[in-house]
C-alpha atoms as a PDB file:
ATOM      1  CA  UNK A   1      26.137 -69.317 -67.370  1.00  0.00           C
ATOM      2  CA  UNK A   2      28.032 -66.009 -67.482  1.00  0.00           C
ATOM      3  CA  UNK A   3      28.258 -65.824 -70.970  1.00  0.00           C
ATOM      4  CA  UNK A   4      30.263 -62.387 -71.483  1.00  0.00           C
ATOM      5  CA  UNK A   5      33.054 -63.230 -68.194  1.00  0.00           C
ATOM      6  CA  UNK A   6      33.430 -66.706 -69.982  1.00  0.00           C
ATOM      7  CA  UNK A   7      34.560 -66.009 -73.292  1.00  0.00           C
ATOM      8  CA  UNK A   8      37.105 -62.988 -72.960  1.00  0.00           C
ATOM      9  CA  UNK A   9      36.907 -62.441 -77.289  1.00  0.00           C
ATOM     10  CA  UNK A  10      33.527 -61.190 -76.381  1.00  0.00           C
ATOM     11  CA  UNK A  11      34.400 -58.424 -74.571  1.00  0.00           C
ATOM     12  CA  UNK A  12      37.082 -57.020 -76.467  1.00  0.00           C
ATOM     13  CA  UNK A  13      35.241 -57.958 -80.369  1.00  0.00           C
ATOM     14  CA  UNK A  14      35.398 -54.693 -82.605  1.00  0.00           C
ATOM     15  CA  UNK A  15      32.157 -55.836 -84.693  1.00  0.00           C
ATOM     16  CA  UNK A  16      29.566 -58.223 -84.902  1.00  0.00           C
ATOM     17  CA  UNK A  17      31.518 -60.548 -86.941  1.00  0.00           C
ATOM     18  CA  UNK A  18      34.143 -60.824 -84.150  1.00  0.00           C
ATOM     19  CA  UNK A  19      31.702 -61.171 -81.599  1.00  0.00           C
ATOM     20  CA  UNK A  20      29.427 -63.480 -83.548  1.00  0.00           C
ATOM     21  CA  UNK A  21      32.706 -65.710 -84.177  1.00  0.00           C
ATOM     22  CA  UNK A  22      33.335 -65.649 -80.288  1.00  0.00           C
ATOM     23  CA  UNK A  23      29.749 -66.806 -79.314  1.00  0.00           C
ATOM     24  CA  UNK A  24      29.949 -69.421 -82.055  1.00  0.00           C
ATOM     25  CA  UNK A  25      33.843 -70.351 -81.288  1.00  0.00           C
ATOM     26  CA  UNK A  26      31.961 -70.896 -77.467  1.00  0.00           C
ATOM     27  CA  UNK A  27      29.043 -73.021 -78.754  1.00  0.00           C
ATOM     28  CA  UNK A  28      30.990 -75.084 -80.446  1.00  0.00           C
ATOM     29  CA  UNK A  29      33.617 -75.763 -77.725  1.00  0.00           C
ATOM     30  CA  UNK A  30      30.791 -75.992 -74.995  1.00  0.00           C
ATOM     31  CA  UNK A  31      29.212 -78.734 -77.709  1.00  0.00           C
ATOM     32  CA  UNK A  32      32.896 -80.607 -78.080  1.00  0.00           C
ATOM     33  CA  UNK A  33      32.728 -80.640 -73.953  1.00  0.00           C
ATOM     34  CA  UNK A  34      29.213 -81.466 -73.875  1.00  0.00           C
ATOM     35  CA  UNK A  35      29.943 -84.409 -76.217  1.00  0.00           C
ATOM     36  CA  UNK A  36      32.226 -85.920 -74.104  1.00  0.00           C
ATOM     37  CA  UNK A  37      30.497 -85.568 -71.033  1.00  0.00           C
ATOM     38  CA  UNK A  38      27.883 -87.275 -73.030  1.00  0.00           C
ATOM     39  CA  UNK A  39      29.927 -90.092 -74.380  1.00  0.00           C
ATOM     40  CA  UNK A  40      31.490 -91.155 -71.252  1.00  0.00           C
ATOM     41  CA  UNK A  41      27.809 -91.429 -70.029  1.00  0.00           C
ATOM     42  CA  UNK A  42      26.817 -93.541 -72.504  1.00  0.00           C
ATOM     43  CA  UNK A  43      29.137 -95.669 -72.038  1.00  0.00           C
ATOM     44  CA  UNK A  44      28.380 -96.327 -68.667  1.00  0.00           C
ATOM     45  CA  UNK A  45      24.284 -96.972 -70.078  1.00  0.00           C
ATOM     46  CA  UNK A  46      22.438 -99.162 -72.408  1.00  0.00           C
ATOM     47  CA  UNK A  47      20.052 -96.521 -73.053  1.00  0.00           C
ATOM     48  CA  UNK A  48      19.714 -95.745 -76.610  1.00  0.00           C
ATOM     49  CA  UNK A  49      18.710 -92.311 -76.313  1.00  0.00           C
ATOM     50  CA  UNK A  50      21.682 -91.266 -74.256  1.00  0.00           C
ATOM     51  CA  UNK A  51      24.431 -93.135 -77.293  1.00  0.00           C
ATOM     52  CA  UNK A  52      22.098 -90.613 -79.822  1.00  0.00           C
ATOM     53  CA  UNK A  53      22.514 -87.866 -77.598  1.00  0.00           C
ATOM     54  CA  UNK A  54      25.761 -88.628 -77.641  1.00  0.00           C
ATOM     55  CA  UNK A  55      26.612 -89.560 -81.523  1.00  0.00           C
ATOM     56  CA  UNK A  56      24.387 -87.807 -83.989  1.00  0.00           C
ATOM     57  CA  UNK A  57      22.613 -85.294 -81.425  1.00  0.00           C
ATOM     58  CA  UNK A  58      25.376 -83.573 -80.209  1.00  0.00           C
ATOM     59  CA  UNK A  59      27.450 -84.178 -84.044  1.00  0.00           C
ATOM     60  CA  UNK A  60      25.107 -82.163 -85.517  1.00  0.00           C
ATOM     61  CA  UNK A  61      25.510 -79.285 -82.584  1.00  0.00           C
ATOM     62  CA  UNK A  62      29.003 -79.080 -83.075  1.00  0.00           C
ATOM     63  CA  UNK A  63      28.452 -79.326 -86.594  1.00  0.00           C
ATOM     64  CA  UNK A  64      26.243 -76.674 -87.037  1.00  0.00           C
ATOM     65  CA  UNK A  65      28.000 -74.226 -84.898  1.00  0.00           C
ATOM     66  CA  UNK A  66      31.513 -75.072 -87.020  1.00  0.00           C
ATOM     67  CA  UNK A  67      29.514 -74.524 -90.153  1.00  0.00           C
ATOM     68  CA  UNK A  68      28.417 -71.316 -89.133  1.00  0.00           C
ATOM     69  CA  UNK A  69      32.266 -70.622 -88.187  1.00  0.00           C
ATOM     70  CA  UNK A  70      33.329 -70.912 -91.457  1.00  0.00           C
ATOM     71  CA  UNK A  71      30.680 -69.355 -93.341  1.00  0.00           C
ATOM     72  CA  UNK A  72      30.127 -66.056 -91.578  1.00  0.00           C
ATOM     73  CA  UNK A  73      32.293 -64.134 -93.732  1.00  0.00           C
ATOM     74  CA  UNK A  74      31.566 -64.972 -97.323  1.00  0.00           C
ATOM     75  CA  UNK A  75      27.635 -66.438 -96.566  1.00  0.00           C
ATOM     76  CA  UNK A  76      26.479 -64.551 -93.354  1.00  0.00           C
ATOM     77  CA  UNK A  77      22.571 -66.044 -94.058  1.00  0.00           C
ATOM     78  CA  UNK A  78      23.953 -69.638 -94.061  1.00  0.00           C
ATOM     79  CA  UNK A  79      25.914 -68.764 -91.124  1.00  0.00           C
ATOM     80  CA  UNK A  80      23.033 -67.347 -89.123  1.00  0.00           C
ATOM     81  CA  UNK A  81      20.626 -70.748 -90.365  1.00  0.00           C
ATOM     82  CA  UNK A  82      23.551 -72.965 -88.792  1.00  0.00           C
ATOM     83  CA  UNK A  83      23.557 -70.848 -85.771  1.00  0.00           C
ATOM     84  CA  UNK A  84      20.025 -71.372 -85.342  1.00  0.00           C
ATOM     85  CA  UNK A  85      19.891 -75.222 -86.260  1.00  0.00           C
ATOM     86  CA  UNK A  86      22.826 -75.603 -83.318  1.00  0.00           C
ATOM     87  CA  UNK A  87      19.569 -76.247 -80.740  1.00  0.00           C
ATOM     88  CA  UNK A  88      18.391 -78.929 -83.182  1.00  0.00           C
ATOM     89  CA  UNK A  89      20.299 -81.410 -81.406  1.00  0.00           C
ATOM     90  CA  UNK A  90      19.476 -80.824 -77.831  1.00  0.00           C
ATOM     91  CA  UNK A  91      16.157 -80.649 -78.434  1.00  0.00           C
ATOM     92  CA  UNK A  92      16.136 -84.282 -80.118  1.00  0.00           C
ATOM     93  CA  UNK A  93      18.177 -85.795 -77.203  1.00  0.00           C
ATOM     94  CA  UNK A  94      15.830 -83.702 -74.495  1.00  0.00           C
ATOM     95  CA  UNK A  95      12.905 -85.710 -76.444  1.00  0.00           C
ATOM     96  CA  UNK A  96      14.908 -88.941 -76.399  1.00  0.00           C
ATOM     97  CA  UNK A  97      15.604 -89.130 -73.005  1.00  0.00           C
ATOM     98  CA  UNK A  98      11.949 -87.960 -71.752  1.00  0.00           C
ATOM     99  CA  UNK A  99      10.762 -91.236 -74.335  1.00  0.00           C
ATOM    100  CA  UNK A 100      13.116 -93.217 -72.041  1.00  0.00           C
ATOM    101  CA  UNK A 101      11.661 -91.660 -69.044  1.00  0.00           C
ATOM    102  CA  UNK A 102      15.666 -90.467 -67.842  1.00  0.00           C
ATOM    103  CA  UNK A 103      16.135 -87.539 -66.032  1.00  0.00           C
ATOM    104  CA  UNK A 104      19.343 -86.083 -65.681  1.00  0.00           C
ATOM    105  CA  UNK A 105      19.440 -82.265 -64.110  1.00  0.00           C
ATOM    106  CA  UNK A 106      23.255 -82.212 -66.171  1.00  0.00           C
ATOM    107  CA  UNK A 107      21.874 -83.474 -69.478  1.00  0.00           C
ATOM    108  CA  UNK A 108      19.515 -80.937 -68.946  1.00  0.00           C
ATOM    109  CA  UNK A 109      21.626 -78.230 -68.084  1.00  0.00           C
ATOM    110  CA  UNK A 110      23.806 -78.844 -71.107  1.00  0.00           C
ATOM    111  CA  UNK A 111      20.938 -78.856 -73.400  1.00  0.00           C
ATOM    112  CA  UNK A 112      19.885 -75.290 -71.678  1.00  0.00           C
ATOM    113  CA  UNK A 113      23.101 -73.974 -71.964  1.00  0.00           C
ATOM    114  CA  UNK A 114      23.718 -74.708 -75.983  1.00  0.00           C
ATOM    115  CA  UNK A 115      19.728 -73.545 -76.943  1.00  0.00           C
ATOM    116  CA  UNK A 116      21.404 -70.284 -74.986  1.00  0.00           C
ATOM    117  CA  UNK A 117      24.302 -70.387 -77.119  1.00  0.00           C
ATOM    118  CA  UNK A 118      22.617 -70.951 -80.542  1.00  0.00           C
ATOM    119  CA  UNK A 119      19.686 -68.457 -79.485  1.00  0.00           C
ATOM    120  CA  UNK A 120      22.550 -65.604 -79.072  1.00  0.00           C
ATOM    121  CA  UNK A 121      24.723 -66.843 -82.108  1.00  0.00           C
ATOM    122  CA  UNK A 122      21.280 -66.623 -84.247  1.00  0.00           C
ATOM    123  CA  UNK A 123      20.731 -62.869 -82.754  1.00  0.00           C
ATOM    124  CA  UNK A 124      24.531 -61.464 -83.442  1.00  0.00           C
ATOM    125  CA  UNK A 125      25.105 -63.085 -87.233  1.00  0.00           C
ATOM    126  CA  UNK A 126      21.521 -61.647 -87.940  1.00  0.00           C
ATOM    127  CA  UNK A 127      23.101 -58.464 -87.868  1.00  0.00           C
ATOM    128  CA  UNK A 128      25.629 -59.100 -90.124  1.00  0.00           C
ATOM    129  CA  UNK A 129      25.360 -57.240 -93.213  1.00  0.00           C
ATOM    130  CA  UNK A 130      25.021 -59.878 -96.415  1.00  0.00           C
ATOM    131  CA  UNK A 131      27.590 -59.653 -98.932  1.00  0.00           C
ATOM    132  CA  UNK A 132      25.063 -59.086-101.984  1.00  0.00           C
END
């Protein structure tokens, strides 16, 4: 995933708050997609691993990454926590899935890309300067 060419905000941010907005504005769209992509899977499966994946897993991504969104400015600490806690989910549907013994090379990839995302979003809002 080409992070920087994906997201043109990156690229043009003046700061780290911009930029850390941008990679978490990214994360959390990439977790709205991935939740879909999960859901209609589910759908389609009785497995319950995939319907957590697809409910609380991947809530709990977007979640984290809005959180972080709207507390960057006023609580940059929080922010960067909720950045970090973004790969929570993936990792609990990667475990999930290997209990079930399913193997799905997009599931993976998904969970891949948004560790990616929340390892980068951690990085940037670490360098924002707290408030205090």
């Amino acid at each position: 995933m080409d992070i920087m060419k994906s997201n043109p905000k990156m690229l043009s941010a003046k700061n780290i708050v911009q930029l850390s907005q941008a990679i978490l504005e990214l994360g959390m769209n990439k977790g709205n997609e991935g939740q879909k992509f999960l859901t209609e899977l589910a759908k389609k499966s009785k497995s319950l691993a995939l319907q957590q994946c697809a409910g609380f897993d991947y809530d709990s991504v977007v979640g984290s990454f809005k959180s972080a969104l709207g507390e960057i400015k006023e609580d940059p600490m929080t922010a960067n926590y909720d950045a970090k806690v973004a790969s929570d989910g993936p990792d609990t549907c990667d475990k999930g899935m290997a209990n079930e013994k399913i193997v799905n090379p997009a599931i993976t990839e998904l969970s891949k890309e948004i560790r990616l995302l929340s390892g980068i979003a951690f990085a940037a809002t670490n360098f924002i300067p707290n408030k205090n």
